[in-house]
N, C-alpha and C. Protein backbone atom coordinates (compact mmCIF):
# COMPACT_ATOMS: atom_id res chain seq x y z
N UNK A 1 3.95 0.55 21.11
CA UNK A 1 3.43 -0.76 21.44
C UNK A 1 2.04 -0.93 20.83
N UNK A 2 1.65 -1.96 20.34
CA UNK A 2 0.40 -2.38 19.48
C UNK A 2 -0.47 -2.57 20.63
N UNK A 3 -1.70 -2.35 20.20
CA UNK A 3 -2.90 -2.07 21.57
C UNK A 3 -3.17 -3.84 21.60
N UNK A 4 -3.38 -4.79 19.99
CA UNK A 4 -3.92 -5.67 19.74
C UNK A 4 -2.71 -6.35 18.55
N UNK A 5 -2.43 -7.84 19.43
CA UNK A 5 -0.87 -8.43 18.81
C UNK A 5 -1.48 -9.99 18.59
N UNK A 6 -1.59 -10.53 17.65
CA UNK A 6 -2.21 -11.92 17.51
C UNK A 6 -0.59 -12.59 17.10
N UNK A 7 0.55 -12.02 17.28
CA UNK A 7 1.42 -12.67 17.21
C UNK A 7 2.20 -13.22 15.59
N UNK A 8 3.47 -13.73 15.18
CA UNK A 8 3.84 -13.82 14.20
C UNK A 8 3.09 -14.77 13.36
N UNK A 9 2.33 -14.14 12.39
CA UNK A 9 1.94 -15.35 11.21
C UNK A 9 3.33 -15.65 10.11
N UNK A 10 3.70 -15.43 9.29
CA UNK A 10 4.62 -15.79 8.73
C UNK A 10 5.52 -14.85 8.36
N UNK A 11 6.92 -14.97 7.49
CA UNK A 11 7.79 -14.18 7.25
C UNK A 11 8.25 -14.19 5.68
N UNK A 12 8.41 -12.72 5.26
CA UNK A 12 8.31 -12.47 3.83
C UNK A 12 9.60 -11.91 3.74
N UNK A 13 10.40 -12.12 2.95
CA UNK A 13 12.16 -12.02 2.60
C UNK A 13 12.20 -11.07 3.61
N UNK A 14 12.12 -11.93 5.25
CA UNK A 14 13.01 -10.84 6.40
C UNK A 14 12.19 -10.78 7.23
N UNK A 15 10.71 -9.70 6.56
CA UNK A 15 10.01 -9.26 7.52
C UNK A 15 8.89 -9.82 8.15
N UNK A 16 8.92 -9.79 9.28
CA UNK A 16 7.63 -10.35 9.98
C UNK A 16 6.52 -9.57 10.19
N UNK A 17 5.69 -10.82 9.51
CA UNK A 17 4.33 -10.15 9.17
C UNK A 17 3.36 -10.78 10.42
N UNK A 18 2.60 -9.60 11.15
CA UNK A 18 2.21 -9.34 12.55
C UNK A 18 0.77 -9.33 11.70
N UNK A 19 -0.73 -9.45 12.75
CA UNK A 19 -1.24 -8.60 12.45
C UNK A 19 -1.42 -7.51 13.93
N UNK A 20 -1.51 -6.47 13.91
CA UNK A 20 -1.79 -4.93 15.37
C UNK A 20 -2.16 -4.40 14.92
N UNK A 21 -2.46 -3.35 16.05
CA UNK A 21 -3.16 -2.16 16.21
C UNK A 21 -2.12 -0.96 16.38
N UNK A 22 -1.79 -0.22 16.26
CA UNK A 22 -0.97 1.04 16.73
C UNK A 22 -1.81 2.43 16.47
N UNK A 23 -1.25 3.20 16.98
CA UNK A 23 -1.44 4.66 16.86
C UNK A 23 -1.49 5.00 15.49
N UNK A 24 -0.58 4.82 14.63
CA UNK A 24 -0.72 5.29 13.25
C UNK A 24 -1.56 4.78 12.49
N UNK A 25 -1.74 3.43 13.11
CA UNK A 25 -2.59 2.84 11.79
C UNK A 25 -4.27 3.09 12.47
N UNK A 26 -4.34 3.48 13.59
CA UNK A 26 -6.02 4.38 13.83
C UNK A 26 -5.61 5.80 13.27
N UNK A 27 -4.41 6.59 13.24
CA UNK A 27 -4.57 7.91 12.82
C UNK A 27 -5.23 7.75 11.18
N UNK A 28 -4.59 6.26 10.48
CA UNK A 28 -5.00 6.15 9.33
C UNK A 28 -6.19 5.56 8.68
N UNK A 29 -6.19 5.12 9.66
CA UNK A 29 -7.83 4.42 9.76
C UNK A 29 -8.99 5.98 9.71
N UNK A 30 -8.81 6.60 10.43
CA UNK A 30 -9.79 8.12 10.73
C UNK A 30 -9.44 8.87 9.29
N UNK A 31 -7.91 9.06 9.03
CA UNK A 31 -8.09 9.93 7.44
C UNK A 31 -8.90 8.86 6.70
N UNK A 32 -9.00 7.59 6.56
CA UNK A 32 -9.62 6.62 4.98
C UNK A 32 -11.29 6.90 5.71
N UNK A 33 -11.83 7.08 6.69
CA UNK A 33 -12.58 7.01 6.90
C UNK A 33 -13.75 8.59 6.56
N UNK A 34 -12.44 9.55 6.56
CA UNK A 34 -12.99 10.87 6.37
C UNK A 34 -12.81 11.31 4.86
N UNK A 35 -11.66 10.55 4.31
CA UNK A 35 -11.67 10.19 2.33
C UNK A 35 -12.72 9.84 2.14
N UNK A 36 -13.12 8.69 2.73
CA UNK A 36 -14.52 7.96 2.13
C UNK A 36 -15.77 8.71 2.17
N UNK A 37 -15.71 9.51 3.30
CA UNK A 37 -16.83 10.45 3.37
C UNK A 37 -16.99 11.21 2.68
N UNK A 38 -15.67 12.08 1.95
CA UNK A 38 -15.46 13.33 1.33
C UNK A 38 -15.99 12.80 -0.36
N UNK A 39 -15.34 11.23 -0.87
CA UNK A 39 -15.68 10.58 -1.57
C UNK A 39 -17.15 10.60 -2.10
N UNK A 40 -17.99 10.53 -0.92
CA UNK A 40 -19.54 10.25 -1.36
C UNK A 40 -20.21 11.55 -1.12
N UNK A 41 -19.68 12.42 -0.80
CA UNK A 41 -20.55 13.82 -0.59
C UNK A 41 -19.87 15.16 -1.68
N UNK A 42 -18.92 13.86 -2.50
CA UNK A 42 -18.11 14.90 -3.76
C UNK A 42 -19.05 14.17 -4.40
N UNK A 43 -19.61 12.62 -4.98
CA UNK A 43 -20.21 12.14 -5.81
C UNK A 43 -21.60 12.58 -5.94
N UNK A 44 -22.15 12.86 -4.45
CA UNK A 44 -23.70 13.26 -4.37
C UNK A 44 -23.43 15.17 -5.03
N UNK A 45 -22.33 15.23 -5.12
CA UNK A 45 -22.25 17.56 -5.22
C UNK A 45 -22.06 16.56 -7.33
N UNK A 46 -21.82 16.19 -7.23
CA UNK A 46 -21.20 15.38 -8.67
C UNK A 46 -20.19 16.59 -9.55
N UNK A 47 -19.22 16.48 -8.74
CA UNK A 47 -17.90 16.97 -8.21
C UNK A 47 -16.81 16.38 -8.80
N UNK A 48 -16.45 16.27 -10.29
CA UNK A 48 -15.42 15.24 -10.65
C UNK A 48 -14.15 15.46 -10.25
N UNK A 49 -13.65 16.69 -9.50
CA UNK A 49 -11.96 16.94 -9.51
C UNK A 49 -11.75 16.54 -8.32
N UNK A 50 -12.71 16.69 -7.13
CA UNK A 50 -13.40 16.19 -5.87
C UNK A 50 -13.34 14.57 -5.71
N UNK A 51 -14.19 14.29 -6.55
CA UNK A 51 -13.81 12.34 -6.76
C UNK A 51 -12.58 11.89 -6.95
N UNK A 52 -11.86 12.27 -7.41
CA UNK A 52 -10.75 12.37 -8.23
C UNK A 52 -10.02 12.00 -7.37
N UNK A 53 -9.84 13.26 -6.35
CA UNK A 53 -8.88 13.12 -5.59
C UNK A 53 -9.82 12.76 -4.13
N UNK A 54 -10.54 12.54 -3.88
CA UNK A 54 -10.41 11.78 -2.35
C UNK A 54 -10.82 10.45 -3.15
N UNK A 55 -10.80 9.98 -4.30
CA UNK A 55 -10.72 7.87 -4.36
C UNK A 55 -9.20 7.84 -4.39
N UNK A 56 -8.33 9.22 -4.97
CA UNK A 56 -6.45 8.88 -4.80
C UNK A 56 -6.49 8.58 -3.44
N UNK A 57 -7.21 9.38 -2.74
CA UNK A 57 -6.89 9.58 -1.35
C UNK A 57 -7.39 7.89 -0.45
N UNK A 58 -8.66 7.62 -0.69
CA UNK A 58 -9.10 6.44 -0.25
C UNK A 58 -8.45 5.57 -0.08
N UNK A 59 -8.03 5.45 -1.33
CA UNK A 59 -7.04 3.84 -2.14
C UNK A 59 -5.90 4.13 -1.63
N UNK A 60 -4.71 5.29 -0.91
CA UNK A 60 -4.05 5.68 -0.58
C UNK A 60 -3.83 5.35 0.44
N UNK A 61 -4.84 5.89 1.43
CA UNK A 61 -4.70 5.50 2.79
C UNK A 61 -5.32 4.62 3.11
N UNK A 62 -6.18 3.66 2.69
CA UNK A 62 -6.78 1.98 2.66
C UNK A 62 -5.53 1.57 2.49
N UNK A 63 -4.82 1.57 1.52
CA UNK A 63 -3.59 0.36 1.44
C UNK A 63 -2.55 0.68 2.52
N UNK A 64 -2.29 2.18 3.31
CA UNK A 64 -1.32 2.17 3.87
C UNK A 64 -1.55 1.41 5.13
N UNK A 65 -2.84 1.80 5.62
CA UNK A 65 -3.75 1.10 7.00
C UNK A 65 -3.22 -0.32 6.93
N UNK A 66 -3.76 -0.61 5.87
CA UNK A 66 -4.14 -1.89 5.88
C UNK A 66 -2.47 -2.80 5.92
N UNK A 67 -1.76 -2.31 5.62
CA UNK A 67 0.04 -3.04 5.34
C UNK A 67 0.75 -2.43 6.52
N UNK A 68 0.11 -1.13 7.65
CA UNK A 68 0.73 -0.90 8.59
C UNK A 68 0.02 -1.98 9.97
N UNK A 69 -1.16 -2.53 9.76
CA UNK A 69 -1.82 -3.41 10.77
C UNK A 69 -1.09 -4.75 10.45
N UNK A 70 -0.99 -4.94 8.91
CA UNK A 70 -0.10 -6.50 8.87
C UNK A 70 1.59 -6.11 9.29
N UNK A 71 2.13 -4.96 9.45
CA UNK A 71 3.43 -4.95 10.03
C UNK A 71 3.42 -4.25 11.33
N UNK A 72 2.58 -3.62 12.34
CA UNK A 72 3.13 -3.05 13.11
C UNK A 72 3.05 -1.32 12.62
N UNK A 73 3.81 -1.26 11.20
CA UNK A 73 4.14 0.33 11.27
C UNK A 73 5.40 0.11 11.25
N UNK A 74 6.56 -1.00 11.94
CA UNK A 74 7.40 -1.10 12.15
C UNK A 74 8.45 -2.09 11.98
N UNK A 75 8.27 -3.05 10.52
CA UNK A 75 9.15 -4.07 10.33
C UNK A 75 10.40 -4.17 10.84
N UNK A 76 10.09 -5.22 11.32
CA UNK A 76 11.66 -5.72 11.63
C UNK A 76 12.41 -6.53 10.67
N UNK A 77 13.46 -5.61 9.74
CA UNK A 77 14.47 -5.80 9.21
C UNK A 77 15.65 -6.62 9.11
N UNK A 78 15.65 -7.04 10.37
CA UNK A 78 17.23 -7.41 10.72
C UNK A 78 17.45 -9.15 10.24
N UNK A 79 17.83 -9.82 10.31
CA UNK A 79 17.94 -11.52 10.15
C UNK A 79 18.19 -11.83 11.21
């Protein structure tokens, strides 16, 4: 169950697009938040294999956050 439900904004071939809160999308919220950290304390070591991979990581889990708060985590599929 979503902590925070503003209810259906519109629907994209099927799925309804929500915006919430859930469990996964704070578990994912805390990894982009600890990427981003790892991000700027690889740039300040000036750390290129380090950058590298926590901006994969950033951009990774920013987009997943961010498309699991506009669905839930849990599209509904059905017609």
């Amino acid at each position: 169950m979503p902590f925070l439900d503003t209810g259906e904004l519109f629907q994209i071939g099927g799925v309804s697009i929500h915006i919430g809160l859930n469990a996964l999308a704070l578990l994912m919220i805390i990894v982009s938040a600890f990427s981003i950290w790892g991000l700027v304390r690889s740039l300040k070591a000036k750390n290129l294999l380090a950058v590298l991979f926590s901006c994969a990581a950033s951009l990774t889990f920013g987009f997943f956050t961010v498309a699991t708060i506009f669905t839930f985590g849990y599209p509904n599929l059905v017609h």
